[in-house]
C-alpha atoms as a PDB file:
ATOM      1  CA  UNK A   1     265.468 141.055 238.964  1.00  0.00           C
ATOM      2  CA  UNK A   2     267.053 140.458 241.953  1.00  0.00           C
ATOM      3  CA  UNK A   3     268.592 136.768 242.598  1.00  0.00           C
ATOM      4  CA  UNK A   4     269.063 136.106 246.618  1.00  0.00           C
ATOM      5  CA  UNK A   5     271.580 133.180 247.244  1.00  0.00           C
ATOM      6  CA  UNK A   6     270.262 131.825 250.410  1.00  0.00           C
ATOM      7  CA  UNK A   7     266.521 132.442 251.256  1.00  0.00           C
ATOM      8  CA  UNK A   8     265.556 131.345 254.847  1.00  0.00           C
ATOM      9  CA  UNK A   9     263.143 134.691 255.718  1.00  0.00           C
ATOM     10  CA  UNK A  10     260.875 132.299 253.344  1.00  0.00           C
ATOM     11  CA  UNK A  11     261.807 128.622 254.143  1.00  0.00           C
ATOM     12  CA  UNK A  12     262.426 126.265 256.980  1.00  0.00           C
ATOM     13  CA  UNK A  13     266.155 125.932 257.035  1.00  0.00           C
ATOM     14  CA  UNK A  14     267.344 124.497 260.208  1.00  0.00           C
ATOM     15  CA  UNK A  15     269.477 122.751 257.837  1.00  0.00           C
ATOM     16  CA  UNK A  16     269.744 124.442 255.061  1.00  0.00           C
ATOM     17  CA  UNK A  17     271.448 127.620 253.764  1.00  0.00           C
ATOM     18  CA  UNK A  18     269.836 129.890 250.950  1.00  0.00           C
ATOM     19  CA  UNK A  19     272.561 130.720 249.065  1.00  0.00           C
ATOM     20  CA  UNK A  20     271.142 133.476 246.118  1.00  0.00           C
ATOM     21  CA  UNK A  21     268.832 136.003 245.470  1.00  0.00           C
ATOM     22  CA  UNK A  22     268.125 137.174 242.012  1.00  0.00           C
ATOM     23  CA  UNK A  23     266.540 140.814 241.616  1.00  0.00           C
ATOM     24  CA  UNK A  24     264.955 142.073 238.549  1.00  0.00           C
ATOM     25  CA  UNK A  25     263.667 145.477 238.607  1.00  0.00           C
ATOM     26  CA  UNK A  26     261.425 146.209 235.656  1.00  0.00           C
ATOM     27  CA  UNK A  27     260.174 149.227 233.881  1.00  0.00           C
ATOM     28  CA  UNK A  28     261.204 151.470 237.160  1.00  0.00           C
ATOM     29  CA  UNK A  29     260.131 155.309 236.490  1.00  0.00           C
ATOM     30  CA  UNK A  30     259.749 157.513 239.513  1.00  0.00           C
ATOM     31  CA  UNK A  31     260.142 160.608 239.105  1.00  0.00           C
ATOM     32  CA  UNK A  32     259.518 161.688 242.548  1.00  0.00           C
ATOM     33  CA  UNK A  33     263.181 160.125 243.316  1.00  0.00           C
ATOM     34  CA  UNK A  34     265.858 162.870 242.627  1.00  0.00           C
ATOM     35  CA  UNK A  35     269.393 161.963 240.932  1.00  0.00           C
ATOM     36  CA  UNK A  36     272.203 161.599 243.591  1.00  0.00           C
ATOM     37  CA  UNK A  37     275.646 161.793 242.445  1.00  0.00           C
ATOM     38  CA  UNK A  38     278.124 158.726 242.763  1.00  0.00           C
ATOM     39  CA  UNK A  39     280.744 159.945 244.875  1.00  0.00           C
ATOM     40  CA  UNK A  40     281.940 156.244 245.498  1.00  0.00           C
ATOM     41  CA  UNK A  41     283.233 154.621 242.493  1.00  0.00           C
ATOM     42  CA  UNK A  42     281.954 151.030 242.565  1.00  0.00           C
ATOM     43  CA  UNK A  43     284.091 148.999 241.540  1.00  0.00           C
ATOM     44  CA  UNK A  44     284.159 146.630 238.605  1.00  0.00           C
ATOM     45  CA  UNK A  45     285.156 142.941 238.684  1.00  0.00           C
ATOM     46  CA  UNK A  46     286.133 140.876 235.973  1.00  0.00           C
ATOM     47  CA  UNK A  47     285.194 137.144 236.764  1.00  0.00           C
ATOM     48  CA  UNK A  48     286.820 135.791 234.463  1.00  0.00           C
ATOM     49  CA  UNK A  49     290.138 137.268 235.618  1.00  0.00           C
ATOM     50  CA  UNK A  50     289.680 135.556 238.781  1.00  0.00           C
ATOM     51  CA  UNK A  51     290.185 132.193 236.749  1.00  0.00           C
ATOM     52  CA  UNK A  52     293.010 133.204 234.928  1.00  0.00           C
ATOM     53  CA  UNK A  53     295.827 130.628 233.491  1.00  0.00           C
ATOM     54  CA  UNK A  54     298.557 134.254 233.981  1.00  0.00           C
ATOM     55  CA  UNK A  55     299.486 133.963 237.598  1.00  0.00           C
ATOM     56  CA  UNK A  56     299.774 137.905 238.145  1.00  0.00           C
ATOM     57  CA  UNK A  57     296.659 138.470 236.268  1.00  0.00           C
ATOM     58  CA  UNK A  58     294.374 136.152 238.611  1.00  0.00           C
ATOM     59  CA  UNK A  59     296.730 137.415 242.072  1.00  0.00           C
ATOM     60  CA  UNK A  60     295.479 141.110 241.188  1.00  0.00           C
ATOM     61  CA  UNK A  61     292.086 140.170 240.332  1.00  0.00           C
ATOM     62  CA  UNK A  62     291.599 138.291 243.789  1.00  0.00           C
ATOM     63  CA  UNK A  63     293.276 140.877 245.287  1.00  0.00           C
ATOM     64  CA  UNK A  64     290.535 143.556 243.837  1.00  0.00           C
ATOM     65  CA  UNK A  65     287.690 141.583 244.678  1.00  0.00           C
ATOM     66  CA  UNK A  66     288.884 141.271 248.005  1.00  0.00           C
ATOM     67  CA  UNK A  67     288.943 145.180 248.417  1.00  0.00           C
ATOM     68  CA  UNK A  68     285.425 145.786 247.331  1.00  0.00           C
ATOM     69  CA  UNK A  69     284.323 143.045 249.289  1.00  0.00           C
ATOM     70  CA  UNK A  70     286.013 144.790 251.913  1.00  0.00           C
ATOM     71  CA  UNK A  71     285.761 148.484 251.659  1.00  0.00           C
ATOM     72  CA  UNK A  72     282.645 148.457 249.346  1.00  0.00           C
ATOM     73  CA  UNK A  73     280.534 145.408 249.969  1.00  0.00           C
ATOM     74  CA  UNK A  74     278.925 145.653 246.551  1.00  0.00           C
ATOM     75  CA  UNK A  75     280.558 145.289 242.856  1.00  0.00           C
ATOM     76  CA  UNK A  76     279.759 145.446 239.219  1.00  0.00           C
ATOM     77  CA  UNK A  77     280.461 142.091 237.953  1.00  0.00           C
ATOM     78  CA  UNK A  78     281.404 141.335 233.768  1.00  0.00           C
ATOM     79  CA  UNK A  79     282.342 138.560 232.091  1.00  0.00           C
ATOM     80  CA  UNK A  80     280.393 136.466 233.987  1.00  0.00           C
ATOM     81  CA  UNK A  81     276.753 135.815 232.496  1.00  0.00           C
ATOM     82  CA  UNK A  82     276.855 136.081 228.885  1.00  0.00           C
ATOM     83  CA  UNK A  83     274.842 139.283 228.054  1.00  0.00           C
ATOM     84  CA  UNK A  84     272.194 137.457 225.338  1.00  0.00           C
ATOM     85  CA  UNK A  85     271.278 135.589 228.396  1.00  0.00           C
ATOM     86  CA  UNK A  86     270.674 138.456 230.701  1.00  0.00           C
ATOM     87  CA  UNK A  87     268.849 140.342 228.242  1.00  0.00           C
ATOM     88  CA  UNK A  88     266.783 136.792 227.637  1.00  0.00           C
ATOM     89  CA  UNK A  89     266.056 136.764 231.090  1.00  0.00           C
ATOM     90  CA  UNK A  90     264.848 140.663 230.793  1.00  0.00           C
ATOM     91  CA  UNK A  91     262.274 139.899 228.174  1.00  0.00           C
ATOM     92  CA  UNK A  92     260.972 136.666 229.691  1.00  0.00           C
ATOM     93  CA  UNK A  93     260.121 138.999 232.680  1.00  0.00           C
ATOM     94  CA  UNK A  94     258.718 141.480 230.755  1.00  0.00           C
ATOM     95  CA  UNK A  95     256.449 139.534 228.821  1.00  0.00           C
ATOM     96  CA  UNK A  96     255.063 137.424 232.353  1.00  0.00           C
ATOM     97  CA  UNK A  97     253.651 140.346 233.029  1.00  0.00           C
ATOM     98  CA  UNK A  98     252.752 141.686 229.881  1.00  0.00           C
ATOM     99  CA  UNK A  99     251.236 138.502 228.279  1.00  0.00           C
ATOM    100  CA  UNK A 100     249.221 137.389 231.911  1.00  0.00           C
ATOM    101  CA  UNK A 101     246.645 139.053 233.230  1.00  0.00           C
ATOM    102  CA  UNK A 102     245.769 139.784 236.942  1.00  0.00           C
ATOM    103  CA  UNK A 103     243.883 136.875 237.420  1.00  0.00           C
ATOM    104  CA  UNK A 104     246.132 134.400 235.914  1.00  0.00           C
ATOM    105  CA  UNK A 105     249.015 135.789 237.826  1.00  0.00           C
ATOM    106  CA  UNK A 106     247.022 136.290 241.466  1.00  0.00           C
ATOM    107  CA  UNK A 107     247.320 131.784 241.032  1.00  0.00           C
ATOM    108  CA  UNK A 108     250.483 132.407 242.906  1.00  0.00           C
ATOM    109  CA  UNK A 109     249.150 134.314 245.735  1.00  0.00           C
ATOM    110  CA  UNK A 110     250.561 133.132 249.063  1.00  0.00           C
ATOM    111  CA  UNK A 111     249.077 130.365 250.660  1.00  0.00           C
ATOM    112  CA  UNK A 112     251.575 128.740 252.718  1.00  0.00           C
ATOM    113  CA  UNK A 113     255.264 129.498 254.054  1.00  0.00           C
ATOM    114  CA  UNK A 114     256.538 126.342 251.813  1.00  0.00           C
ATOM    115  CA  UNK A 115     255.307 128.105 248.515  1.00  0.00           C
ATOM    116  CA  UNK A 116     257.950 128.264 245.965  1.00  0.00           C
ATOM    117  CA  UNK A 117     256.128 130.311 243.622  1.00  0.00           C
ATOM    118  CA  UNK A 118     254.897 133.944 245.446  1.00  0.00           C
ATOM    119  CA  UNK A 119     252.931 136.516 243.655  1.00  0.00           C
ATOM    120  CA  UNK A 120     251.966 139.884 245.335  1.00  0.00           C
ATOM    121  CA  UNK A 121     250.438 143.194 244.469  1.00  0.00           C
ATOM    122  CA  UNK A 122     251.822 145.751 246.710  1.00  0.00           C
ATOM    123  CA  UNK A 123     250.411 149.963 246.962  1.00  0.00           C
ATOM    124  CA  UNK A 124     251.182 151.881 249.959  1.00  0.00           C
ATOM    125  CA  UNK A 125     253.397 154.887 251.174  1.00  0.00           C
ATOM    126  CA  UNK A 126     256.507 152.780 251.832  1.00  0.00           C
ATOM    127  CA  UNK A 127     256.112 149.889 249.445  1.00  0.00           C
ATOM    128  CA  UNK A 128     255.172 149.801 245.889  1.00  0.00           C
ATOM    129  CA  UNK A 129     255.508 146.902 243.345  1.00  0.00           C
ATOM    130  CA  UNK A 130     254.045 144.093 241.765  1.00  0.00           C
ATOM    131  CA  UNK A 131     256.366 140.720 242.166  1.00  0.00           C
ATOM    132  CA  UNK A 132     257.163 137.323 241.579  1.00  0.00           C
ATOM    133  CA  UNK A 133     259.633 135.337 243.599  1.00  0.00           C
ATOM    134  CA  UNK A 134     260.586 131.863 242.572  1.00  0.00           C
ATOM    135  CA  UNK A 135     262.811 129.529 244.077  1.00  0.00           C
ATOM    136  CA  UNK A 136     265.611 128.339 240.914  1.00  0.00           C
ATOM    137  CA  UNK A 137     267.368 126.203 243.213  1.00  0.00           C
ATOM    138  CA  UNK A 138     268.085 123.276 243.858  1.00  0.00           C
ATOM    139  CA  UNK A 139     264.551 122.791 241.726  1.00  0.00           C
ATOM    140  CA  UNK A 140     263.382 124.998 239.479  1.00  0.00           C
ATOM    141  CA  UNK A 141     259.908 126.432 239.753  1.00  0.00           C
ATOM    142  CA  UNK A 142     258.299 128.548 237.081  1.00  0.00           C
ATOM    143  CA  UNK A 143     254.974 129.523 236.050  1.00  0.00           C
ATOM    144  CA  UNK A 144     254.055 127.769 232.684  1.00  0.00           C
ATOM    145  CA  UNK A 145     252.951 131.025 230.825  1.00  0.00           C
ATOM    146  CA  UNK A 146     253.792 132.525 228.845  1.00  0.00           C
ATOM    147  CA  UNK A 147     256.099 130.047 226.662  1.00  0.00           C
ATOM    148  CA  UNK A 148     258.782 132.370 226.753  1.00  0.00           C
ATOM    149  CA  UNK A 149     259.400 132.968 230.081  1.00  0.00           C
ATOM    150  CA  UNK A 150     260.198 129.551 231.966  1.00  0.00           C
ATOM    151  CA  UNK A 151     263.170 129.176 229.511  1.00  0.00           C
ATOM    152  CA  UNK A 152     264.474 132.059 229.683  1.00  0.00           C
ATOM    153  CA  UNK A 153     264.714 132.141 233.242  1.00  0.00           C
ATOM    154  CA  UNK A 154     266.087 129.033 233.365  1.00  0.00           C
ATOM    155  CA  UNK A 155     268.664 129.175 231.457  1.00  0.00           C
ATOM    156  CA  UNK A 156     270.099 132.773 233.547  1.00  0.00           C
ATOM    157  CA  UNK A 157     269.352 130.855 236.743  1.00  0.00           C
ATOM    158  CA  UNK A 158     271.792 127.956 235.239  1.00  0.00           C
ATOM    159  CA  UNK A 159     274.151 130.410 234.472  1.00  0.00           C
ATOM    160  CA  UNK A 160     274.040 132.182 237.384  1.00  0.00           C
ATOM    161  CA  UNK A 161     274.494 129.686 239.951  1.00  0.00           C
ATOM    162  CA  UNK A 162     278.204 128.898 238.050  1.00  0.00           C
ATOM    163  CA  UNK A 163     278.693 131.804 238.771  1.00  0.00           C
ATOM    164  CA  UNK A 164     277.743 132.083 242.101  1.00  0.00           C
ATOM    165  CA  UNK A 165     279.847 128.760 242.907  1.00  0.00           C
ATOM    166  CA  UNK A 166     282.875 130.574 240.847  1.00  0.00           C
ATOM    167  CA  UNK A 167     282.208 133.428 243.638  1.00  0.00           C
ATOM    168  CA  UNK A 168     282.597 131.515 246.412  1.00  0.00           C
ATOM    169  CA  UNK A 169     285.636 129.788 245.880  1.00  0.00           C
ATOM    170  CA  UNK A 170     287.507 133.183 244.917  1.00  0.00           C
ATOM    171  CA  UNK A 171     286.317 134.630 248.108  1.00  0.00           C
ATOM    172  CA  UNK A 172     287.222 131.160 250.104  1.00  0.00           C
ATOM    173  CA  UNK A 173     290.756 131.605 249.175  1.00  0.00           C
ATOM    174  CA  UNK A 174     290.331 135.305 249.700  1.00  0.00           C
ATOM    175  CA  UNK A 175     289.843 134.911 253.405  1.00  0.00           C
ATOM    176  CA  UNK A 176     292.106 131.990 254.072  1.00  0.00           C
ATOM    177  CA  UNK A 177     290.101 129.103 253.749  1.00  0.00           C
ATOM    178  CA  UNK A 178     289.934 126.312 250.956  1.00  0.00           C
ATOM    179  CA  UNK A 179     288.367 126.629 248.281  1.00  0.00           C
ATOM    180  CA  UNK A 180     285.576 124.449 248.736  1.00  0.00           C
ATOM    181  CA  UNK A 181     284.642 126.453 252.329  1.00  0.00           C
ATOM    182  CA  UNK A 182     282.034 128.456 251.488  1.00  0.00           C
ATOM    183  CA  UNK A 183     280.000 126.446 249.136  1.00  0.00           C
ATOM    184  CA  UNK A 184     280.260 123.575 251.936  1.00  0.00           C
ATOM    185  CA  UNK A 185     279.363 126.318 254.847  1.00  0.00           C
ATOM    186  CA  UNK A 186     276.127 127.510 252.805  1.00  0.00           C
ATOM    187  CA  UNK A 187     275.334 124.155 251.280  1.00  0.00           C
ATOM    188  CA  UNK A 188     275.066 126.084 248.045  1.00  0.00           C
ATOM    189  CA  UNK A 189     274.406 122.850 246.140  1.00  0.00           C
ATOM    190  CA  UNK A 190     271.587 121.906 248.497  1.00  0.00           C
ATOM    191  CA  UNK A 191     270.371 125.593 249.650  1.00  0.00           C
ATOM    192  CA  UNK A 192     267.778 127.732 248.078  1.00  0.00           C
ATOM    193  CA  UNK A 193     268.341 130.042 245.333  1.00  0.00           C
ATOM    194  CA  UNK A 194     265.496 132.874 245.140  1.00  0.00           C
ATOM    195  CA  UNK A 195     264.590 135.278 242.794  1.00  0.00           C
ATOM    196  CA  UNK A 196     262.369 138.712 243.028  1.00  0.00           C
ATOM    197  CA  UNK A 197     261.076 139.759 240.098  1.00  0.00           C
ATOM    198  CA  UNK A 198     259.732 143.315 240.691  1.00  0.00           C
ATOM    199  CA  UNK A 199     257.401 145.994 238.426  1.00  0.00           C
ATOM    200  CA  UNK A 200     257.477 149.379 239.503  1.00  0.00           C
ATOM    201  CA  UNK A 201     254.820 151.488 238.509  1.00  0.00           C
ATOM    202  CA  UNK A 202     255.043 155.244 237.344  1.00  0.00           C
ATOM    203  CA  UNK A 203     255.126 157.723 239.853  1.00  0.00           C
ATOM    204  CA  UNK A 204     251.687 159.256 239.168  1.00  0.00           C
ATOM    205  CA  UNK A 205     250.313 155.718 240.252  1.00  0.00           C
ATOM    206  CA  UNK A 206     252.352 155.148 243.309  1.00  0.00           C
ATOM    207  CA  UNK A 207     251.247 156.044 246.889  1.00  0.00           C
ATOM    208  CA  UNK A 208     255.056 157.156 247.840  1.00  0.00           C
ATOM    209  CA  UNK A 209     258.040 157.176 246.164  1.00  0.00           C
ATOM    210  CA  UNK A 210     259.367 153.823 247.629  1.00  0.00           C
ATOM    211  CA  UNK A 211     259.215 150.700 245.894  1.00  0.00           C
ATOM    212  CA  UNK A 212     260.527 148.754 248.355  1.00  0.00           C
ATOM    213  CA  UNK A 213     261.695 150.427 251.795  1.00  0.00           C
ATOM    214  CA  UNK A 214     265.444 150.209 252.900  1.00  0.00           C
ATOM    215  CA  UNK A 215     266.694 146.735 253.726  1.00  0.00           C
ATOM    216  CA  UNK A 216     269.641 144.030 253.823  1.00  0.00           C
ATOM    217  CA  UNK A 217     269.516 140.612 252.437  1.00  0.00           C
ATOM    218  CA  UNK A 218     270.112 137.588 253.735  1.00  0.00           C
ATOM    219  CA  UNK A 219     272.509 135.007 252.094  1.00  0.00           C
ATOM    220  CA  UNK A 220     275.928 134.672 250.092  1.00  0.00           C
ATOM    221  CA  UNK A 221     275.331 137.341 247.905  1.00  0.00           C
ATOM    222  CA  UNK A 222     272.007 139.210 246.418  1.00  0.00           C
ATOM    223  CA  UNK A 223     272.524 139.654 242.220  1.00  0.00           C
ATOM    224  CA  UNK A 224     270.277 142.076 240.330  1.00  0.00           C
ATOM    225  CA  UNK A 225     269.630 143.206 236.349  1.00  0.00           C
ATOM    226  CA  UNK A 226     267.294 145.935 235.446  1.00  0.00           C
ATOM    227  CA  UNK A 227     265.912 146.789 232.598  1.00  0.00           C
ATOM    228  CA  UNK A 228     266.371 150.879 233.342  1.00  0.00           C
ATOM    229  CA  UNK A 229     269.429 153.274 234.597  1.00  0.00           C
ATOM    230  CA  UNK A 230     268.341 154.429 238.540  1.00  0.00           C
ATOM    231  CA  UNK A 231     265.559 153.115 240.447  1.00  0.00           C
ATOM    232  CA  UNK A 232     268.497 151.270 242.775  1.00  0.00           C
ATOM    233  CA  UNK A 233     269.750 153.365 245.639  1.00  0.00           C
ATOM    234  CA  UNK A 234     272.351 151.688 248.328  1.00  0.00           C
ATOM    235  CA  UNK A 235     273.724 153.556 251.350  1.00  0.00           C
ATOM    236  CA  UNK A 236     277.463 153.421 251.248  1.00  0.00           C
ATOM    237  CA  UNK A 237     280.015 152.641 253.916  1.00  0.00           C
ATOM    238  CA  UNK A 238     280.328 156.087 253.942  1.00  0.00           C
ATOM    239  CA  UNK A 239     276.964 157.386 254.564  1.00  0.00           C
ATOM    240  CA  UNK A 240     275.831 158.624 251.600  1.00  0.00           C
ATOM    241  CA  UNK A 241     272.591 157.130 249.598  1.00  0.00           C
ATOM    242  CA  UNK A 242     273.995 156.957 245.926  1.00  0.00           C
ATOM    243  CA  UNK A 243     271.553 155.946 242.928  1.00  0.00           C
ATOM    244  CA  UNK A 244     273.322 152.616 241.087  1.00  0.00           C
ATOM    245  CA  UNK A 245     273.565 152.923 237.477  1.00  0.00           C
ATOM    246  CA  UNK A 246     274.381 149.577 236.091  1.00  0.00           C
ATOM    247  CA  UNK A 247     276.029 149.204 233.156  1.00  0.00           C
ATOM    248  CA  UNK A 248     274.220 147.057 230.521  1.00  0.00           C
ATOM    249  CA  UNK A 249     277.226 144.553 230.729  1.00  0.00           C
ATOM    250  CA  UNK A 250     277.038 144.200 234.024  1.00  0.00           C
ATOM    251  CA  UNK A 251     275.204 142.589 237.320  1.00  0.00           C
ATOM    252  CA  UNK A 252     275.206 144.463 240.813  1.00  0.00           C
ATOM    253  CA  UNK A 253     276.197 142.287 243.495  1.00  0.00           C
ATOM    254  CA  UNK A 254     275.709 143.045 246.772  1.00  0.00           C
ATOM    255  CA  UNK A 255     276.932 141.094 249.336  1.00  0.00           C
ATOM    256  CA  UNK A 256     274.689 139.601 252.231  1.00  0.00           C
ATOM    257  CA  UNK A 257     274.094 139.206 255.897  1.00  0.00           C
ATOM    258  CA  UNK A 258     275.683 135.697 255.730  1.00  0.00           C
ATOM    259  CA  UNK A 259     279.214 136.547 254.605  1.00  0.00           C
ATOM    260  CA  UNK A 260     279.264 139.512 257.270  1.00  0.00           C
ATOM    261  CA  UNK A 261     278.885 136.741 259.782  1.00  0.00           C
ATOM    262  CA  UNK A 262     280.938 134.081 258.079  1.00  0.00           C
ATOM    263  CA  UNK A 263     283.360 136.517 257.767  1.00  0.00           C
ATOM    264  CA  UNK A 264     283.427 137.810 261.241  1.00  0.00           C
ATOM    265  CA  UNK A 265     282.404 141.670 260.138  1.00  0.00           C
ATOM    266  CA  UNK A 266     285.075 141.439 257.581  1.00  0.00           C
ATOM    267  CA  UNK A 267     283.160 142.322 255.030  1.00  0.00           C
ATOM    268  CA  UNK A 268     280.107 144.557 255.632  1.00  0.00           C
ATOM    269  CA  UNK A 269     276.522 144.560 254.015  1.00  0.00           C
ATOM    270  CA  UNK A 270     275.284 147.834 253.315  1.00  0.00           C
ATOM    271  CA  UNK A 271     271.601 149.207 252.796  1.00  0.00           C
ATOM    272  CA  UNK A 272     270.008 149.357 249.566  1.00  0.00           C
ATOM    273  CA  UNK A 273     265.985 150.454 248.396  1.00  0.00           C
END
């Protein structure tokens, strides 16, 4: 699942910021997508270091999040969405589209821009998936079945945007600014928080092996959990396509085109598919 802080590719925003995007990627097995080795080490942050009461400890922790914003533009993060929650979030997923069929889940089907609940079925040589995208923020919007799955996802979105806030004023005092700067900048508060939640089918049933084609996102930051090692594949700074691995105690966060340009190409987005 991939959570997008900010969101205005969907929304009219003239005065507005979306400020999160959740991904999810679920039950990803391509086959036709060979291992790459990680010859960048991403780094890991621990956010609750960057709270710390120890001086030192929260200097160095600032100070490391500051370099993979920097030289990386995309982290592990730990510490900073208890794990029962993430794997909550997992199963609530799971079960929308295990528990709903087709025809209860094509109800969400676009019909205008200002939709905040999106279904699509997508099949073709450089896009394959089934999604959901939901907007968490500043209202929550859910579909009402299954049982399980509006809660769930309510409580990680809950979760998540402390998180995100937590994230912003690190990297506020980071670059120089107070702490407050970013939040106010992307009217996190009042901005949209959107989350993908996308189903990759097998290989054999795929028309390509691309679920979704390369591609930056806009916003603060994008988040993501999967239920699966691989699947995720993010060009580095470097040039290399590496295949993410994400622990299973920790989010990916990738930064997004908003920073870059709050932070005058300071810190860099990078690819990902």
């Amino acid at each position: 699942m991939a959570n997008r802080m900010l969101g205005q590719e969907c929304f009219d925003l003239k005065n507005k910021a979306i400020s999160h995007l959740h991904d999810f990627f679920l039950n990803s097995i391509n086959s036709d997508i060979s291992a790459i080795d990680l010859c960048d080490e991403i780094p890991t942050i621990d956010y609750s270091l960057l709270f710390s009461e120890n001086h030192d400890e929260r200097a160095k922790s600032l100070e490391h999040l500051g370099k993979a914003c920097q030289e990386f533009g995309f982290f592990y993060l730990i510490n900073g969405v208890e794990q029962s929650v993430v794997e909550g979030a997992l199963k609530g997923i799971s079960d929308f589209f295990e528990l709903t069929n087709q025809e209860e889940r094509s109800e969400y089907l676009k019909k205008n821009p200002m939709d905040r609940i999106r279904w699509g079925l997508r099949s073709h040589v450089g896009e394959n998936r089934e999604y959901l995208k939901i907007v968490g923020h500043p209202e929550y919007h859910c579909p009402s079945k299954p049982a399980s799955f509006r809660g769930a996802i309510g409580e990680y979105f809950k979760r998540m945007h402390e998180v995100e806030l937590g994230l912003a004023k690190a990297i506020s005092k980071i670059l120089g600014y107070e702490e407050t700067y970013i939040e106010k900048e992307f009217k996190l508060e009042a901005g949209f928080d959107v989350s993908a939640m996308n189903l990759y089918p097998p290989s054999f049933q795929s028309k390509g092996s691309i679920g979704v084609p390369e591609h930056t996102d806009p916003g603060f930051f994008v988040s993501l959990i999967q239920d699966v090692n691989g699947g995720l594949q993010m060009l580095t700074h470097k040039g290399n396509w590496v295949t993410v691995n994400t622990p299973r105690n920790a989010i990916f966060i990738n930064l997004g085109d908003h920073l870059e340009i709050l932070s005058n190409g300071k810190y860099k987005v990078i690819y990902i598919k």
